[in-house]
PDB file of N, CA and C in Angstrom:
ATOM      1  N   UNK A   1      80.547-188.046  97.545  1.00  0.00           N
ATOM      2  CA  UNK A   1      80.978-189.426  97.420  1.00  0.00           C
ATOM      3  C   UNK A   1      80.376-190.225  98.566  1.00  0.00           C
ATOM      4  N   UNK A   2      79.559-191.021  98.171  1.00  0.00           N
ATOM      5  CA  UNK A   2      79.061-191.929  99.293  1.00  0.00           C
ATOM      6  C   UNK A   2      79.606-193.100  99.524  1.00  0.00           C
ATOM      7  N   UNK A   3      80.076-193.463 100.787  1.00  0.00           N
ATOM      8  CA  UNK A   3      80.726-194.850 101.145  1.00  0.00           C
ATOM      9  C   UNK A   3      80.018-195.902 101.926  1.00  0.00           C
ATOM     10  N   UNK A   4      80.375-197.006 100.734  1.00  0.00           N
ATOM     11  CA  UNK A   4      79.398-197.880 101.151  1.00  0.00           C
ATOM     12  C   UNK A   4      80.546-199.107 101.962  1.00  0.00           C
ATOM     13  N   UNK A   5      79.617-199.738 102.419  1.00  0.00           N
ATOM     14  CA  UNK A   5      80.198-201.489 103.381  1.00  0.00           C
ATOM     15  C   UNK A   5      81.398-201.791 102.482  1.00  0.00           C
ATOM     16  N   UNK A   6      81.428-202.002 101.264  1.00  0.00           N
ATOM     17  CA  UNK A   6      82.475-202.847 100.987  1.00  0.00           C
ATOM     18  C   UNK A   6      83.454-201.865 100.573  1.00  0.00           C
ATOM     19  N   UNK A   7      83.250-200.625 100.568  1.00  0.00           N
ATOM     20  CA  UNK A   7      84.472-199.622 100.582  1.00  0.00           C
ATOM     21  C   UNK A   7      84.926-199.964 101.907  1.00  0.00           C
ATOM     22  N   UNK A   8      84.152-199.607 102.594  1.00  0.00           N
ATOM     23  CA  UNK A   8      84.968-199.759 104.304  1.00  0.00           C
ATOM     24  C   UNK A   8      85.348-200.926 104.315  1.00  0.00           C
ATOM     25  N   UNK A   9      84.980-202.385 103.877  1.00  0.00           N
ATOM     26  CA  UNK A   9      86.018-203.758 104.252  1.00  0.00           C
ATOM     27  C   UNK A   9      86.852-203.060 103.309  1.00  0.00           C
ATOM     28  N   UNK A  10      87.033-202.762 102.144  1.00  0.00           N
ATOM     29  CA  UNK A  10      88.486-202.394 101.138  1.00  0.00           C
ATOM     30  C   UNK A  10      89.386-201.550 101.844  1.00  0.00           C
ATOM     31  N   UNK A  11      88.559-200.306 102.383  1.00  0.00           N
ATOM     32  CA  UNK A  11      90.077-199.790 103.708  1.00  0.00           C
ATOM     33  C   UNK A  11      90.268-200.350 104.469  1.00  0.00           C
ATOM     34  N   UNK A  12      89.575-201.473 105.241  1.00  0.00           N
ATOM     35  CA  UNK A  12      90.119-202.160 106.422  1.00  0.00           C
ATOM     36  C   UNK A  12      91.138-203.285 106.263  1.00  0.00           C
ATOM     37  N   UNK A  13      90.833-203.688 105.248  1.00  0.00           N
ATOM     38  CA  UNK A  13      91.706-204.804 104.310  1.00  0.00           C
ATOM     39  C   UNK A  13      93.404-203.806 104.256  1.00  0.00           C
ATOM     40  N   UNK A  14      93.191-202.904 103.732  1.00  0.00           N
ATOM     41  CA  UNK A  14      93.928-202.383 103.207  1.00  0.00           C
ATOM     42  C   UNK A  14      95.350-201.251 104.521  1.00  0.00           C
ATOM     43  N   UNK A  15      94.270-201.307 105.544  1.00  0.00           N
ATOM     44  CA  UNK A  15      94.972-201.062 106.856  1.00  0.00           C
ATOM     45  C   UNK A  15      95.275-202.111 107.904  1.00  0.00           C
ATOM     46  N   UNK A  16      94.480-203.093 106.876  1.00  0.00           N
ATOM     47  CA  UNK A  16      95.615-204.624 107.772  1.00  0.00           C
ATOM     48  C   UNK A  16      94.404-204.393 108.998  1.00  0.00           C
ATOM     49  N   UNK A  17      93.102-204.004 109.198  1.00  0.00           N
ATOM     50  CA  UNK A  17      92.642-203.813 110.354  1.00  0.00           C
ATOM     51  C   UNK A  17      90.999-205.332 110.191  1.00  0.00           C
ATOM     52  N   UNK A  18      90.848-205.628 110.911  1.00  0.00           N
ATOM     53  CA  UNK A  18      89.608-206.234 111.230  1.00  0.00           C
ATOM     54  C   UNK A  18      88.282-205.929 111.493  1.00  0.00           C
ATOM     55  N   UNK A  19      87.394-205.914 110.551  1.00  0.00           N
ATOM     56  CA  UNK A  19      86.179-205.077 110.006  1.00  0.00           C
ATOM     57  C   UNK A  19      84.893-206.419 109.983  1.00  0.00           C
ATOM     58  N   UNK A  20      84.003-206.771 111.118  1.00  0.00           N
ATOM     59  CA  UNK A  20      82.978-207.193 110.636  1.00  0.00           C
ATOM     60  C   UNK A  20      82.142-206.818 109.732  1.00  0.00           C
ATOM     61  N   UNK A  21      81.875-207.742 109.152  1.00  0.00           N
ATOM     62  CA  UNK A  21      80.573-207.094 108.013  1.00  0.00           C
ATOM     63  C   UNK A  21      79.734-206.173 108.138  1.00  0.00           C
ATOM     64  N   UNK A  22      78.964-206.745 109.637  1.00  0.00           N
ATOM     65  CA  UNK A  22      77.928-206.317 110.327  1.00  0.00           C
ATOM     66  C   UNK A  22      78.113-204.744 110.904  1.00  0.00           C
ATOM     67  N   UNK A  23      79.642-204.755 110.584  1.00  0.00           N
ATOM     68  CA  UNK A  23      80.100-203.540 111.497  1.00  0.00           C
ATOM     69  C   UNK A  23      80.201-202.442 110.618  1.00  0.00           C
ATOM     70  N   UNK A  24      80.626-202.745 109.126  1.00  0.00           N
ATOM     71  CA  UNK A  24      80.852-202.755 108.260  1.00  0.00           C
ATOM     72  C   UNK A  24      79.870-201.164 107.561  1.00  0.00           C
ATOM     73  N   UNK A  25      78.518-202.146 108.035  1.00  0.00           N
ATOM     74  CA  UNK A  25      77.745-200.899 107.746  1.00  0.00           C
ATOM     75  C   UNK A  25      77.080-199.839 108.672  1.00  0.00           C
ATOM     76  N   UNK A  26      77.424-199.926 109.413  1.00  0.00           N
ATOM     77  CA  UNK A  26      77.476-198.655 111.154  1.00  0.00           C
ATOM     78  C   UNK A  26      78.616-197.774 110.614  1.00  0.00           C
ATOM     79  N   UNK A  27      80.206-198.401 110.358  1.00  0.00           N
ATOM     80  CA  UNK A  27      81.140-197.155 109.960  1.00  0.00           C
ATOM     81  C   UNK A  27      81.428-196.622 108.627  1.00  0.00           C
ATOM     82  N   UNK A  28      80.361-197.375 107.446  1.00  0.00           N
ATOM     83  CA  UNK A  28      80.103-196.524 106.060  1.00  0.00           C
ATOM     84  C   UNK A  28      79.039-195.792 107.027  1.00  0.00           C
ATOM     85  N   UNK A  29      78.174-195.690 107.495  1.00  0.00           N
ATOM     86  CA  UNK A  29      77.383-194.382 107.494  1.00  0.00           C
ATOM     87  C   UNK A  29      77.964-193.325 108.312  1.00  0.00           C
ATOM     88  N   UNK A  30      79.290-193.859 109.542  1.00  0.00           N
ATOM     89  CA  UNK A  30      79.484-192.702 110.193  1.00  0.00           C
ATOM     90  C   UNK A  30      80.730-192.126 108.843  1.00  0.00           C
ATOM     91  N   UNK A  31      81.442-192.832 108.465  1.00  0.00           N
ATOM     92  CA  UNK A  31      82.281-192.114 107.375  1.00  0.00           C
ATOM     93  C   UNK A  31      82.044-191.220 106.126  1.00  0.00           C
ATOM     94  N   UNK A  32      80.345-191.462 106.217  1.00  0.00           N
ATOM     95  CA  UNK A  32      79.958-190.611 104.935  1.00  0.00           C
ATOM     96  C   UNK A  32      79.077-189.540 106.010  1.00  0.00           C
ATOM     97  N   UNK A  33      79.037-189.610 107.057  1.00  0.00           N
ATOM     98  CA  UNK A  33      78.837-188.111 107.813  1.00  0.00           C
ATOM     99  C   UNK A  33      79.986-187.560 107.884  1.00  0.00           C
ATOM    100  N   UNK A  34      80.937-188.182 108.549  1.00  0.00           N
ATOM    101  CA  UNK A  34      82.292-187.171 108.734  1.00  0.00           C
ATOM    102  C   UNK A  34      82.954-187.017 107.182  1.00  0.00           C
ATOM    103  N   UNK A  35      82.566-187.355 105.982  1.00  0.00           N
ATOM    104  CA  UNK A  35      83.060-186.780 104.618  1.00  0.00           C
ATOM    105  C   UNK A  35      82.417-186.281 104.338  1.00  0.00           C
ATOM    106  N   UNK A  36      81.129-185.923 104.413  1.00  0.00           N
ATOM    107  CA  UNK A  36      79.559-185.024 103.912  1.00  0.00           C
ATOM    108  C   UNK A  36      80.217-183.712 105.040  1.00  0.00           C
ATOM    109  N   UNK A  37      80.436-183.809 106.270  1.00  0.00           N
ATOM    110  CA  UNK A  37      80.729-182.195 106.879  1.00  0.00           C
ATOM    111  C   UNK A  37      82.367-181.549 106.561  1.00  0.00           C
ATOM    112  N   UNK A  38      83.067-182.626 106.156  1.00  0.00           N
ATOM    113  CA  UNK A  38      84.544-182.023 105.450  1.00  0.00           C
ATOM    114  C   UNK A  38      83.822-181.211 104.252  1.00  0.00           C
ATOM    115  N   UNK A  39      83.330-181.832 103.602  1.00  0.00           N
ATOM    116  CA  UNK A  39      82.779-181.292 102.440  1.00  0.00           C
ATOM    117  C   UNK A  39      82.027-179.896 102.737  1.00  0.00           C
ATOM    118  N   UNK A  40      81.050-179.711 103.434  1.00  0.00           N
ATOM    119  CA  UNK A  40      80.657-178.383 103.995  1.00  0.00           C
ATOM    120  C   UNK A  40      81.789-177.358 104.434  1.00  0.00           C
ATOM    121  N   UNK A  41      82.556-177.883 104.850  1.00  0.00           N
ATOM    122  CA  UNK A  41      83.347-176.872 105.517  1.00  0.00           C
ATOM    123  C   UNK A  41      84.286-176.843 104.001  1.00  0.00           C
ATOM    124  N   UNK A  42      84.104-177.027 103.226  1.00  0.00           N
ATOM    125  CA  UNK A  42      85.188-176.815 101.970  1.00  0.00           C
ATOM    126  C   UNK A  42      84.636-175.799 100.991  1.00  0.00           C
ATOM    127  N   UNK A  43      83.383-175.759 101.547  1.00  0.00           N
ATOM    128  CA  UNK A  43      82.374-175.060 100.341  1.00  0.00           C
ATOM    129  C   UNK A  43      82.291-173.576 100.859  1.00  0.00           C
ATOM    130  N   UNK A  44      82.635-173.243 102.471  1.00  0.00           N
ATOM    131  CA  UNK A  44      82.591-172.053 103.060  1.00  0.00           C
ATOM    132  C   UNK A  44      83.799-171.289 102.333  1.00  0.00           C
ATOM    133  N   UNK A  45      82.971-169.479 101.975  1.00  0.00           N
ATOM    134  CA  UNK A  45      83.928-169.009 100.824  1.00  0.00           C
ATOM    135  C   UNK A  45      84.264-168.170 101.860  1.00  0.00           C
ATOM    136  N   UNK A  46      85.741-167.813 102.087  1.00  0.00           N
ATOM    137  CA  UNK A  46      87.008-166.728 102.494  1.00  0.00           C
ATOM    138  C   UNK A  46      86.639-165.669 102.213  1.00  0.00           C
ATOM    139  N   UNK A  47      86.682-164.398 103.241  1.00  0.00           N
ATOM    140  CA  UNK A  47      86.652-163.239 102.348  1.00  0.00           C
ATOM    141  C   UNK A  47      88.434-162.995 101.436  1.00  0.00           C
ATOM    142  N   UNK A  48      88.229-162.148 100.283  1.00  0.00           N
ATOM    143  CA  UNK A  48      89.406-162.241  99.677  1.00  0.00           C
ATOM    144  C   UNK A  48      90.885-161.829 100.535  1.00  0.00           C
ATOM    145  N   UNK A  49      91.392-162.584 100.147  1.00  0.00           N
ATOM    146  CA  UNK A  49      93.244-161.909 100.831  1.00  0.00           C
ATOM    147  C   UNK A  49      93.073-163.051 102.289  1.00  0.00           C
ATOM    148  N   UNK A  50      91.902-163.526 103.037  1.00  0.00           N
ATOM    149  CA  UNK A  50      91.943-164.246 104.251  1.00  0.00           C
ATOM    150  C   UNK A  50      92.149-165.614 104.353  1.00  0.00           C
ATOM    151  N   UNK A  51      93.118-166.221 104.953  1.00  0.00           N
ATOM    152  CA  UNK A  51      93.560-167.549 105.056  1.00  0.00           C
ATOM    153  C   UNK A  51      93.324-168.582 106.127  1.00  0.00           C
ATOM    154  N   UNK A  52      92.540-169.384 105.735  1.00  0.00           N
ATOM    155  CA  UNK A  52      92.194-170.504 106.728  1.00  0.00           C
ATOM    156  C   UNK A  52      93.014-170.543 107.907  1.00  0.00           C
ATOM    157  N   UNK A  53      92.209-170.785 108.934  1.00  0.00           N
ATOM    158  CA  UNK A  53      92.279-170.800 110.626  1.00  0.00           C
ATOM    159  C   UNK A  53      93.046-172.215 110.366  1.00  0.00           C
ATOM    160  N   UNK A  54      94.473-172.550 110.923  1.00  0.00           N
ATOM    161  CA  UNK A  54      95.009-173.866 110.845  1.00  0.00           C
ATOM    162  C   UNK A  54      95.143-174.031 112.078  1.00  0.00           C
ATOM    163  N   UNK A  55      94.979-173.680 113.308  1.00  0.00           N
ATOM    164  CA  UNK A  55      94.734-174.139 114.924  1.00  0.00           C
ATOM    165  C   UNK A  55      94.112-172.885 115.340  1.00  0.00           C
ATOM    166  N   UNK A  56      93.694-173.270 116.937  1.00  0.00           N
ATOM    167  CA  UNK A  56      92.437-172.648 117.563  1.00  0.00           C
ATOM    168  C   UNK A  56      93.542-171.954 118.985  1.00  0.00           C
ATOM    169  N   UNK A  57      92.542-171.088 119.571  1.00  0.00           N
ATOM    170  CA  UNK A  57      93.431-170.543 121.030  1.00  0.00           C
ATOM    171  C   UNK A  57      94.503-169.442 120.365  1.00  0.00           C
ATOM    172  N   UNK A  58      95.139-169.436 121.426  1.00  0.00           N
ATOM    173  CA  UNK A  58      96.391-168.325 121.337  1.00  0.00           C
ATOM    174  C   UNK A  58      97.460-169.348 121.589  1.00  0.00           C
ATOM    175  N   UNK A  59      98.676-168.359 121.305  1.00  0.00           N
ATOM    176  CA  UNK A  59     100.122-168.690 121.030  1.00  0.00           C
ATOM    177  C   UNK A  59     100.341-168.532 122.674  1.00  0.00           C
ATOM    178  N   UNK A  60     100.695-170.116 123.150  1.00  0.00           N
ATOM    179  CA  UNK A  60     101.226-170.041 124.767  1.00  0.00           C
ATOM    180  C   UNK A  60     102.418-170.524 125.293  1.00  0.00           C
ATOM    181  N   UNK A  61     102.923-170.279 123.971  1.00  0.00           N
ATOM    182  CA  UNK A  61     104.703-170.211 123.613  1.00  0.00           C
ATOM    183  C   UNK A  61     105.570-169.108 124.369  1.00  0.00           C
ATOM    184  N   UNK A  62     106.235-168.987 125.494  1.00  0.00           N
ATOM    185  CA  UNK A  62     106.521-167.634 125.933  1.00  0.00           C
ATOM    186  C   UNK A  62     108.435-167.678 125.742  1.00  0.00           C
ATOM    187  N   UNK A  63     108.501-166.694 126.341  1.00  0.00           N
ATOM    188  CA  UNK A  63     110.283-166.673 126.069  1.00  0.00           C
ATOM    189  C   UNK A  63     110.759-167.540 126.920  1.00  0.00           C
ATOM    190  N   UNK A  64     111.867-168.027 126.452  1.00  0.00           N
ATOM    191  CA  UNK A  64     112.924-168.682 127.338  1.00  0.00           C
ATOM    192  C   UNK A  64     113.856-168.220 128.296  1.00  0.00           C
ATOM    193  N   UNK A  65     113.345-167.331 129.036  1.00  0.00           N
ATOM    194  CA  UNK A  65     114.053-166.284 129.706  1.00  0.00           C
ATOM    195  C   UNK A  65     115.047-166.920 131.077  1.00  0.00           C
ATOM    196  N   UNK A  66     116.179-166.180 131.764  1.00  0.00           N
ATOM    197  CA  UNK A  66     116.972-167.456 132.494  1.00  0.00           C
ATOM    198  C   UNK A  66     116.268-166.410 133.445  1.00  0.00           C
ATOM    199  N   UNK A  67     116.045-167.123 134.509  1.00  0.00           N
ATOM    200  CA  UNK A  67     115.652-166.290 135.838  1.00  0.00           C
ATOM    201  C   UNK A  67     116.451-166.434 137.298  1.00  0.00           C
ATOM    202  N   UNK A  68     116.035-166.009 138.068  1.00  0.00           N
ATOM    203  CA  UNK A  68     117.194-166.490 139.342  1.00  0.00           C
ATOM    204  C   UNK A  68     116.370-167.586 140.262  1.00  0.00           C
ATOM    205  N   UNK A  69     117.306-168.245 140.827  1.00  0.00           N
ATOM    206  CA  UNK A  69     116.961-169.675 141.691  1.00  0.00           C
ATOM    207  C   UNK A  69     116.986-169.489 142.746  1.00  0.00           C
ATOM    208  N   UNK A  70     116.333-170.399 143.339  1.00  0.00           N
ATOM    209  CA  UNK A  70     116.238-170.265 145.318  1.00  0.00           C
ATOM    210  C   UNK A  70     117.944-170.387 145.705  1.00  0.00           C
ATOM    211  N   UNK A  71     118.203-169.635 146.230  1.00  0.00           N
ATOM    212  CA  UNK A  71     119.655-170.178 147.402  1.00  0.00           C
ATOM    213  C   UNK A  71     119.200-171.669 148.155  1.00  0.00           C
ATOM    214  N   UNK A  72     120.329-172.254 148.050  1.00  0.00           N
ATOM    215  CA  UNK A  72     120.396-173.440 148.771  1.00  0.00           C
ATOM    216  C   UNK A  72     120.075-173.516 150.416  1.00  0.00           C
ATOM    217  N   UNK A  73     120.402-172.652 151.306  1.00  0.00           N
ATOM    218  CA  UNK A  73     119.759-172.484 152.218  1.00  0.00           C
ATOM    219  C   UNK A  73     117.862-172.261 152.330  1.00  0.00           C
ATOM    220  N   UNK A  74     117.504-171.257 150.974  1.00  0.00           N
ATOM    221  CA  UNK A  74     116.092-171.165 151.018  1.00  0.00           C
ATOM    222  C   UNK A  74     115.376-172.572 150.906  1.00  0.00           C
ATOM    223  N   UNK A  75     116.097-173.229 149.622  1.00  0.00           N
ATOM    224  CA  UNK A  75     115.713-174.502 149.293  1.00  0.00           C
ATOM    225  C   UNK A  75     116.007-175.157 150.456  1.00  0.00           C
ATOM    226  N   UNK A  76     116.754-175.497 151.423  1.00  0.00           N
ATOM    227  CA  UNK A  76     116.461-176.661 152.247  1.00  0.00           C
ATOM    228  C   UNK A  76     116.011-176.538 154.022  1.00  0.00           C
ATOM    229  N   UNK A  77     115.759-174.900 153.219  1.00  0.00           N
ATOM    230  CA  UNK A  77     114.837-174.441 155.068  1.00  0.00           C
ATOM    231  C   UNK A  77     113.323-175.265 155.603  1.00  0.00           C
ATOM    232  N   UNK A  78     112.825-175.846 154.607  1.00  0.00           N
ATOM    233  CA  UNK A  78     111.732-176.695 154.998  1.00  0.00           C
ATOM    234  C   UNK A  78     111.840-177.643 155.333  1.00  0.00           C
ATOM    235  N   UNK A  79     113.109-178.573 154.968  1.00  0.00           N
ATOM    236  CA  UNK A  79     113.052-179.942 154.225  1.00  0.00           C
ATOM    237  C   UNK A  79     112.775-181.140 155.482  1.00  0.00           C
ATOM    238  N   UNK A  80     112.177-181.809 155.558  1.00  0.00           N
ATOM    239  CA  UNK A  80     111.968-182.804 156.728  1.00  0.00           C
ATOM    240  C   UNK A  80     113.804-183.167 157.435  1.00  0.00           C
ATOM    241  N   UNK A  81     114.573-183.765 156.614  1.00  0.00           N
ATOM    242  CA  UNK A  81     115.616-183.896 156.334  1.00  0.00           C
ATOM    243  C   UNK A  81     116.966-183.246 155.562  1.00  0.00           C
ATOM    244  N   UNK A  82     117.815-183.087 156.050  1.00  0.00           N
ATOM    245  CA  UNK A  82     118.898-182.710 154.887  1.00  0.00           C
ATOM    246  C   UNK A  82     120.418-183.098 156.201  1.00  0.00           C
ATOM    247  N   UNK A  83     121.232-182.629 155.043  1.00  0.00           N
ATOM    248  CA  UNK A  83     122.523-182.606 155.767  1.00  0.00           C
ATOM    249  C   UNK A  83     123.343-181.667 155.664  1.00  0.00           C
ATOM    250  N   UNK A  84     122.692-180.661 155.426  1.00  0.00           N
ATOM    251  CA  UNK A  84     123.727-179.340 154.720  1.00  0.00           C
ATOM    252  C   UNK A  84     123.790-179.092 153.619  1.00  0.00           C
ATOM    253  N   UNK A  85     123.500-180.020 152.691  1.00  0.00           N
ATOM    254  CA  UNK A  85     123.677-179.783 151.083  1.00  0.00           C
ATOM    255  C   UNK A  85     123.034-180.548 150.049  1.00  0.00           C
ATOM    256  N   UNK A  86     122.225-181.607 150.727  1.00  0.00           N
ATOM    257  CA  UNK A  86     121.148-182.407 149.820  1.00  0.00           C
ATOM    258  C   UNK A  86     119.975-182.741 150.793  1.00  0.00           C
ATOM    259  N   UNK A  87     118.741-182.830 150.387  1.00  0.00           N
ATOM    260  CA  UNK A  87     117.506-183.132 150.540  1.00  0.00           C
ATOM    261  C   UNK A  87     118.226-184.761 151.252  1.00  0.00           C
ATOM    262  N   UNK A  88     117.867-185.605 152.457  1.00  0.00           N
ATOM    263  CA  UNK A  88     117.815-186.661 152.603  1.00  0.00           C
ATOM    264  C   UNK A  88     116.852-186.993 152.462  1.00  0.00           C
ATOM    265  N   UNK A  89     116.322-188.446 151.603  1.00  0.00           N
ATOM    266  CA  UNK A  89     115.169-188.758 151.963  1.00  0.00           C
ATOM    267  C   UNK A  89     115.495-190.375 152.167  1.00  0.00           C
ATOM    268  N   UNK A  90     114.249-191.093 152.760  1.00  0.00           N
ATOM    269  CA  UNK A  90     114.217-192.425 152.908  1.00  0.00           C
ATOM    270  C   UNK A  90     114.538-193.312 151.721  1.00  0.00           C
ATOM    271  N   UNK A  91     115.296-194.910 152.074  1.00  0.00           N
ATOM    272  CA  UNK A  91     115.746-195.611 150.893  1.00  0.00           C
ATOM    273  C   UNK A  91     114.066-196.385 150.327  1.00  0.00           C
ATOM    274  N   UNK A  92     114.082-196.353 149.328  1.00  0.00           N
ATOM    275  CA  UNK A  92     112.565-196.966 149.181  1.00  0.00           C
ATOM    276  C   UNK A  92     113.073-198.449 148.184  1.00  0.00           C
ATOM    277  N   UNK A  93     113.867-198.685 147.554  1.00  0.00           N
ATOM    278  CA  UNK A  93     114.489-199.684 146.738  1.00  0.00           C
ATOM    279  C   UNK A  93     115.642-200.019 147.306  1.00  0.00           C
ATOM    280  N   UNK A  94     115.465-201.524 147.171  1.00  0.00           N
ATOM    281  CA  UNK A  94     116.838-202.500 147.055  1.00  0.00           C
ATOM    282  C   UNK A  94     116.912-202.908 146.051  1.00  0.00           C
ATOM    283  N   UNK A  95     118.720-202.698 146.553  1.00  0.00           N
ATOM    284  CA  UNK A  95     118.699-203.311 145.054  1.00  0.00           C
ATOM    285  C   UNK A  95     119.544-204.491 145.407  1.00  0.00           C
ATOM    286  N   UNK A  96     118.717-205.902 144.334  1.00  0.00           N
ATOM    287  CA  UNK A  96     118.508-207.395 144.336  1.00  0.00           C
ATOM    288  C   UNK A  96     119.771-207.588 143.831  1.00  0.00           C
ATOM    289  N   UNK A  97     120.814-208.309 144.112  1.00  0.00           N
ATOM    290  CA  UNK A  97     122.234-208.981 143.813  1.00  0.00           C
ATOM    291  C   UNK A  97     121.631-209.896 142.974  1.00  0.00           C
ATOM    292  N   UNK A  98     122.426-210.243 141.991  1.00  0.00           N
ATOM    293  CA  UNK A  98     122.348-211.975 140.976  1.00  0.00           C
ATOM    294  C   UNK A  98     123.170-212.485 141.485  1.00  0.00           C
TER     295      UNK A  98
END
């Protein structure tokens, strides 16, 4: 199926989007490359019983496992500031009265 200029103003029309003429025919030719290589890749035959690749990489989904936390002493052995039981840090906002 080849797409020409006034197919592309008819989808642009039709997505409410703004399509120069001029432009018109730069994205019929890139749209009939990117539908000419869908098309290639549709024509590649499966060996039998094998099912299309639907994402790429590995599964980097891991368990939700509960683990143990720093003690509150570990956590605030660095801290520039504290008071015994929270991180102090500097006020950086006021806040503006009406």
């Amino acid at each position: 199926m080849a797409i020409d200029p006034a197919e592309v103003l008819r989808i642009a029309r039709l997505a409410r989007l703004k399509v120069e003429p001029e432009e018109a025919s730069r994205l019929a030719k890139d749209l009939d490359r990117i539908v000419g290589h869908i098309d290639s890749l549709r024509a590649v035959k499966l060996p039998e019983g094998a099912e299309a690749l639907t994402y790429f990489g590995k599964d980097v989904h891991r368990p939700d496992d509960a683990r143990g936390c720093l003690a509150k002493d570990d956590a605030l052995r660095n801290a520039p500031m504290e008071d015994g039981d929270f991180f102090l840090v500097p006020k950086i906002v006021d806040k503006e009265e009406s």
